[in-house]
PDB file of N, CA and C in Angstrom:
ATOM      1  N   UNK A   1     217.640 124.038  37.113  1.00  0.00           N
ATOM      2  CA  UNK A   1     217.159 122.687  37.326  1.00  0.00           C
ATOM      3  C   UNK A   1     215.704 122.536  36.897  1.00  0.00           C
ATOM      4  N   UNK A   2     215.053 123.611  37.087  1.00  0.00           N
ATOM      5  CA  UNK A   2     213.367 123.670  36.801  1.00  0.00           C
ATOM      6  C   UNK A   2     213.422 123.319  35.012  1.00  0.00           C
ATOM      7  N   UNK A   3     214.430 124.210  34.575  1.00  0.00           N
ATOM      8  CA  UNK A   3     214.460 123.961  32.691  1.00  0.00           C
ATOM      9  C   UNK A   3     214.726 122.392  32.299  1.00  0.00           C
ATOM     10  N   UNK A   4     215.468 121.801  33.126  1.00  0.00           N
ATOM     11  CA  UNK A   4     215.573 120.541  32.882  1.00  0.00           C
ATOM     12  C   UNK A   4     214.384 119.558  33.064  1.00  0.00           C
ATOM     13  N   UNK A   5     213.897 119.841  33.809  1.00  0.00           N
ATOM     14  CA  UNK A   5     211.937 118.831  33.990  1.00  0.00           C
ATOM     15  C   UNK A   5     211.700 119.049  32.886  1.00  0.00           C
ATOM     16  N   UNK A   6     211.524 120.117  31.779  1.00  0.00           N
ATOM     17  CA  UNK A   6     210.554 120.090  31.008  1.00  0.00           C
ATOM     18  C   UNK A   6     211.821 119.917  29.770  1.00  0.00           C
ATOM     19  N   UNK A   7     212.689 120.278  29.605  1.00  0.00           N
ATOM     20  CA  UNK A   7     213.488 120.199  28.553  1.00  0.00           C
ATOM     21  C   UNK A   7     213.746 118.591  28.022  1.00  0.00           C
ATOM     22  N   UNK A   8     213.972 118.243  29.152  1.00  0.00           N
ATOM     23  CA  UNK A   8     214.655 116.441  29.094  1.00  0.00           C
ATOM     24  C   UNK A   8     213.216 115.170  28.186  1.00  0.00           C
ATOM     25  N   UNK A   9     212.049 115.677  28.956  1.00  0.00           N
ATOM     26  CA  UNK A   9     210.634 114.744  28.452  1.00  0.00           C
ATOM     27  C   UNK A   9     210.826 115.532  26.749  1.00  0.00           C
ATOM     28  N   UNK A  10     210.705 117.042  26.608  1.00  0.00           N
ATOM     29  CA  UNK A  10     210.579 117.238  25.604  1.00  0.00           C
ATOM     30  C   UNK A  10     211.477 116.577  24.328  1.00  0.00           C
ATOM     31  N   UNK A  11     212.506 116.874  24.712  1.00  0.00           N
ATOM     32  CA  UNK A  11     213.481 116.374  24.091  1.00  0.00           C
ATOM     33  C   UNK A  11     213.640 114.634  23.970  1.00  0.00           C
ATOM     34  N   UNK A  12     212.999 113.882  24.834  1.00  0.00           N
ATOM     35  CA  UNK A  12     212.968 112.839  24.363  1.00  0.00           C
ATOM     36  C   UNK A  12     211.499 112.460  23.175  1.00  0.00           C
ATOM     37  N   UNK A  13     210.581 112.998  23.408  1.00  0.00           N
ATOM     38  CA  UNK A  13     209.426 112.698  22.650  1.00  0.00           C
ATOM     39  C   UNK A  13     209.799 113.325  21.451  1.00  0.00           C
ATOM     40  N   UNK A  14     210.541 114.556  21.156  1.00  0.00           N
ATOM     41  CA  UNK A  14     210.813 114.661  19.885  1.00  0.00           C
ATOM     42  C   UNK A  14     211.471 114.007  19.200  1.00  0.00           C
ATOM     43  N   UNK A  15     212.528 112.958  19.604  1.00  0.00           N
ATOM     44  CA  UNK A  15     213.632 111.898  19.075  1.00  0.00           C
ATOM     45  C   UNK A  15     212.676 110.397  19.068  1.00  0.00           C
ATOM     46  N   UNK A  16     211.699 110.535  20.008  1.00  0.00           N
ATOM     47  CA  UNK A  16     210.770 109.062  19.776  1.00  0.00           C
ATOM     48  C   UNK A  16     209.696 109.520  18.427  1.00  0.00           C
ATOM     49  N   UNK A  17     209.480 110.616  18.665  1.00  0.00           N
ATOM     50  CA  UNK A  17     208.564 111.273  17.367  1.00  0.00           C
ATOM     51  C   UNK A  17     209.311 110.728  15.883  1.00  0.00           C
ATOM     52  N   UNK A  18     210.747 111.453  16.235  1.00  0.00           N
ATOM     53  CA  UNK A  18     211.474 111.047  14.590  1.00  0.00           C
ATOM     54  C   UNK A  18     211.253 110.072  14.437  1.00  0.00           C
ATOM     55  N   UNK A  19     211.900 109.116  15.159  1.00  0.00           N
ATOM     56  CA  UNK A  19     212.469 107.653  14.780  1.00  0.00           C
ATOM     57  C   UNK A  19     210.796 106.864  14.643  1.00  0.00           C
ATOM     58  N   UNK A  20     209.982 107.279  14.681  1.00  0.00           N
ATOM     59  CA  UNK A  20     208.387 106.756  14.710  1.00  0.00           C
ATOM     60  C   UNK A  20     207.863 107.261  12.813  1.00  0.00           C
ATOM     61  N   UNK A  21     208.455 108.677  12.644  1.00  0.00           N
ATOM     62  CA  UNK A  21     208.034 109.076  11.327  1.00  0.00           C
ATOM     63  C   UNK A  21     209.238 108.623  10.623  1.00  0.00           C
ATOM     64  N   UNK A  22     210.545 108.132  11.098  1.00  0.00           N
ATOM     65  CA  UNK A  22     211.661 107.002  10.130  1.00  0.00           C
ATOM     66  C   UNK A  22     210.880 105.660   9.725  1.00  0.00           C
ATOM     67  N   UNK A  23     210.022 105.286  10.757  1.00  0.00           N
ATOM     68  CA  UNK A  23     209.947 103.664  10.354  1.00  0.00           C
ATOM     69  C   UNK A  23     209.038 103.824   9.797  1.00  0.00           C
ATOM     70  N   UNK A  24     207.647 104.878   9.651  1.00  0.00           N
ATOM     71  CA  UNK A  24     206.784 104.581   8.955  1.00  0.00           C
ATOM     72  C   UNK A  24     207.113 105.524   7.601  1.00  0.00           C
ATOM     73  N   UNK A  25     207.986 105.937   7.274  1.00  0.00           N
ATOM     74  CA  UNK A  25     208.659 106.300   5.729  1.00  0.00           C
ATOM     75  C   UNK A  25     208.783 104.565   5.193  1.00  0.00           C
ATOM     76  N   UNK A  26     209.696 103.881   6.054  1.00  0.00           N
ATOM     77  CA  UNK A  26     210.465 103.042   5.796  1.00  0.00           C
ATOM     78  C   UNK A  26     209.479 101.818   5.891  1.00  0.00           C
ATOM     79  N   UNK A  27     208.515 101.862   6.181  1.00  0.00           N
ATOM     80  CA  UNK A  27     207.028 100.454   6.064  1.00  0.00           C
ATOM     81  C   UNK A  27     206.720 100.699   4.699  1.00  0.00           C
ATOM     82  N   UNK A  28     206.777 102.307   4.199  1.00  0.00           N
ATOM     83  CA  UNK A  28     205.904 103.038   3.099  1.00  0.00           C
ATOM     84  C   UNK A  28     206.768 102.822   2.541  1.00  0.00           C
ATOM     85  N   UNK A  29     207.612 102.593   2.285  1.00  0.00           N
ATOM     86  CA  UNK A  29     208.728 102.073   1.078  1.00  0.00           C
ATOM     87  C   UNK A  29     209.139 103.562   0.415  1.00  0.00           C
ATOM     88  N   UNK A  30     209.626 104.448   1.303  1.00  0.00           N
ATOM     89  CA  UNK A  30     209.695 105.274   0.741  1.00  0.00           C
ATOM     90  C   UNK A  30     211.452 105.512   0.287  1.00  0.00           C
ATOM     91  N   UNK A  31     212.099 104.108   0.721  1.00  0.00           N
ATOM     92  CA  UNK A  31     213.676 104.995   0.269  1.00  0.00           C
ATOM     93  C   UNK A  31     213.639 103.536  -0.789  1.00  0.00           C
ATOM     94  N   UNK A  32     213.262 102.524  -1.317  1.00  0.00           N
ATOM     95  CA  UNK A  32     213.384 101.812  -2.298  1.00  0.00           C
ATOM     96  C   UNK A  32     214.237 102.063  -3.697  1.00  0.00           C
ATOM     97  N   UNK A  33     213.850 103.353  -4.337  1.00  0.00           N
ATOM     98  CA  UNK A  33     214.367 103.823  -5.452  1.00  0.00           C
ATOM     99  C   UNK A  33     214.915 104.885  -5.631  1.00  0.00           C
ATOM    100  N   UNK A  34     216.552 104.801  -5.071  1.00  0.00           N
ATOM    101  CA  UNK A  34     216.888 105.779  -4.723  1.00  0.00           C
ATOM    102  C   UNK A  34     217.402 106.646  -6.089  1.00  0.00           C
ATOM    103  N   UNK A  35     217.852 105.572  -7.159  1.00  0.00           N
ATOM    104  CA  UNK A  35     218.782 106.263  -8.102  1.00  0.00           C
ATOM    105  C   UNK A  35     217.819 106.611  -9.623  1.00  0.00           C
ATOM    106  N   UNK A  36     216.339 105.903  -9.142  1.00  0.00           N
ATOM    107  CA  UNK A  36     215.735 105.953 -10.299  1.00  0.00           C
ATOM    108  C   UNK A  36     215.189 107.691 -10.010  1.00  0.00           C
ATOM    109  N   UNK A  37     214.646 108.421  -9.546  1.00  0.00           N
ATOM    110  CA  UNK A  37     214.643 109.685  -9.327  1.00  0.00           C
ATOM    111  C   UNK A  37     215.575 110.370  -9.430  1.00  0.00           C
ATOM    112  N   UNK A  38     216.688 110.376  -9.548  1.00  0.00           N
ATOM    113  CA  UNK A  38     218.273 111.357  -9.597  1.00  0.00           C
ATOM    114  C   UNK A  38     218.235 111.106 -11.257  1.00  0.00           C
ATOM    115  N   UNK A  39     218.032 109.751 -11.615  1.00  0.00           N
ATOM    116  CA  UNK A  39     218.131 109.744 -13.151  1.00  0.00           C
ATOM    117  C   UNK A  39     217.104 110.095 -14.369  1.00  0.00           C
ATOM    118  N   UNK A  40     215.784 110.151 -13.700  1.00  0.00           N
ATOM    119  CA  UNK A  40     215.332 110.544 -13.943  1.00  0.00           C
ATOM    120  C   UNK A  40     214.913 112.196 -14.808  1.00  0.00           C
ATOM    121  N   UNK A  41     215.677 112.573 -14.309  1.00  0.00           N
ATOM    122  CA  UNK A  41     216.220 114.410 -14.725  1.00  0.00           C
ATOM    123  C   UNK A  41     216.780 113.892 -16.156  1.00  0.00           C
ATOM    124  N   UNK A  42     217.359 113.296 -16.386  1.00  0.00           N
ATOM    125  CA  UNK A  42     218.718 113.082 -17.561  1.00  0.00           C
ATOM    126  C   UNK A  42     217.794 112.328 -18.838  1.00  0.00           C
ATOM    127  N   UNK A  43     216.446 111.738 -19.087  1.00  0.00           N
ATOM    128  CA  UNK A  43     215.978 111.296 -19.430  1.00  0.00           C
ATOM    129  C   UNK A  43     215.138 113.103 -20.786  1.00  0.00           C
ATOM    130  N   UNK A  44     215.372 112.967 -21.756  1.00  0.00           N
ATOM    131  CA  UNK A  44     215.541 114.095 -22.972  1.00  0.00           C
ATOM    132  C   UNK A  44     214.022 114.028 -23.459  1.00  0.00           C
ATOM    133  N   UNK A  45     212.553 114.702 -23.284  1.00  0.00           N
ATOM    134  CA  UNK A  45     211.908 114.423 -23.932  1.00  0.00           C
ATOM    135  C   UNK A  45     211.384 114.878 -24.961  1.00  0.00           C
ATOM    136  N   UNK A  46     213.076 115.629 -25.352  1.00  0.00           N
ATOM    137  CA  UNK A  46     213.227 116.588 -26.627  1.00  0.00           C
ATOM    138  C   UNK A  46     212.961 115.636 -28.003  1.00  0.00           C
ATOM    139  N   UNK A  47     213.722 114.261 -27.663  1.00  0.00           N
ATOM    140  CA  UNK A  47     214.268 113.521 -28.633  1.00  0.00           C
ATOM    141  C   UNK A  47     213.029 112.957 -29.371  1.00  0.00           C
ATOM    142  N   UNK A  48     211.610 113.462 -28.727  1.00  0.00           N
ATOM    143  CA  UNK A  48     210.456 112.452 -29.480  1.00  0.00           C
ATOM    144  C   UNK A  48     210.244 113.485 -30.761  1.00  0.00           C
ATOM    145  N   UNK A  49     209.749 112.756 -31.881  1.00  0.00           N
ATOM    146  CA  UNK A  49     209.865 112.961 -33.331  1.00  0.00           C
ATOM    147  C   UNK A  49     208.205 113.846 -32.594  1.00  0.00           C
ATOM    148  N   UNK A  50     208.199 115.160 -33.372  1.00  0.00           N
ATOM    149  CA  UNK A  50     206.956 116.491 -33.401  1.00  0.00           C
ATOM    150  C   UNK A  50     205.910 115.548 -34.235  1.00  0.00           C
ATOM    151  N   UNK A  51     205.081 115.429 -33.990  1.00  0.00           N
ATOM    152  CA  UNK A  51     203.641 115.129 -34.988  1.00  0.00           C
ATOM    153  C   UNK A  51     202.949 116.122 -36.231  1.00  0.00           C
ATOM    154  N   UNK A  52     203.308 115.674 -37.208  1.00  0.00           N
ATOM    155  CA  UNK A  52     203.099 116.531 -38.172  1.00  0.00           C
ATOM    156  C   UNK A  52     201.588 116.422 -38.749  1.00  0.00           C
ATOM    157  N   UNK A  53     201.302 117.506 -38.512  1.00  0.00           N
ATOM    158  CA  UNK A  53     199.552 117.970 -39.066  1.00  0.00           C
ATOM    159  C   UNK A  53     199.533 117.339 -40.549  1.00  0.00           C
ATOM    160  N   UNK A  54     198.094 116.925 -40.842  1.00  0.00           N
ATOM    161  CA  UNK A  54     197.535 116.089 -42.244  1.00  0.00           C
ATOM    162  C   UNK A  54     197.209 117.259 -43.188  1.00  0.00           C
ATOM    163  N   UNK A  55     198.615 116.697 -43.987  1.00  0.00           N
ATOM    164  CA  UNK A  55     198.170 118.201 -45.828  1.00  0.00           C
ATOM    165  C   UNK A  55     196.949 117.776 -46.075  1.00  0.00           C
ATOM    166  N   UNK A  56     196.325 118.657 -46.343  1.00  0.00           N
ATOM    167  CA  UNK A  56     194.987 118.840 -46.966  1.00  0.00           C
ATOM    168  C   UNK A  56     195.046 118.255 -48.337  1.00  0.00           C
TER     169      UNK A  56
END
């Protein structure tokens, strides 16, 4: 019963903690663009033409 005094407060301030660092992700606009980062990867920046040095 003694583990429960301290377990129960703890355990709630860590779930008020999350849901406190959820909303301020979510003020910060941090889930807005979800698919532009995943696609991002797939984007080739092989395909740009090499710059060719000036013949003398």
């Amino acid at each position: 019963m003694n583990g429960l005094v301290i377990l129960i407060p703890v355990a709630l301030a860590l779930g008020l903690g999350g849901l406190v660092v959820f909303f301020w992700t979510l003020r910060h606009r941090q889930y807005d663009d979800l698919d532009g980062a995943a696609l991002r990867i797939l984007i080739d920046d092989g395909d740009k033409p090499l710059e060719q040095p000036d013949a003398p």
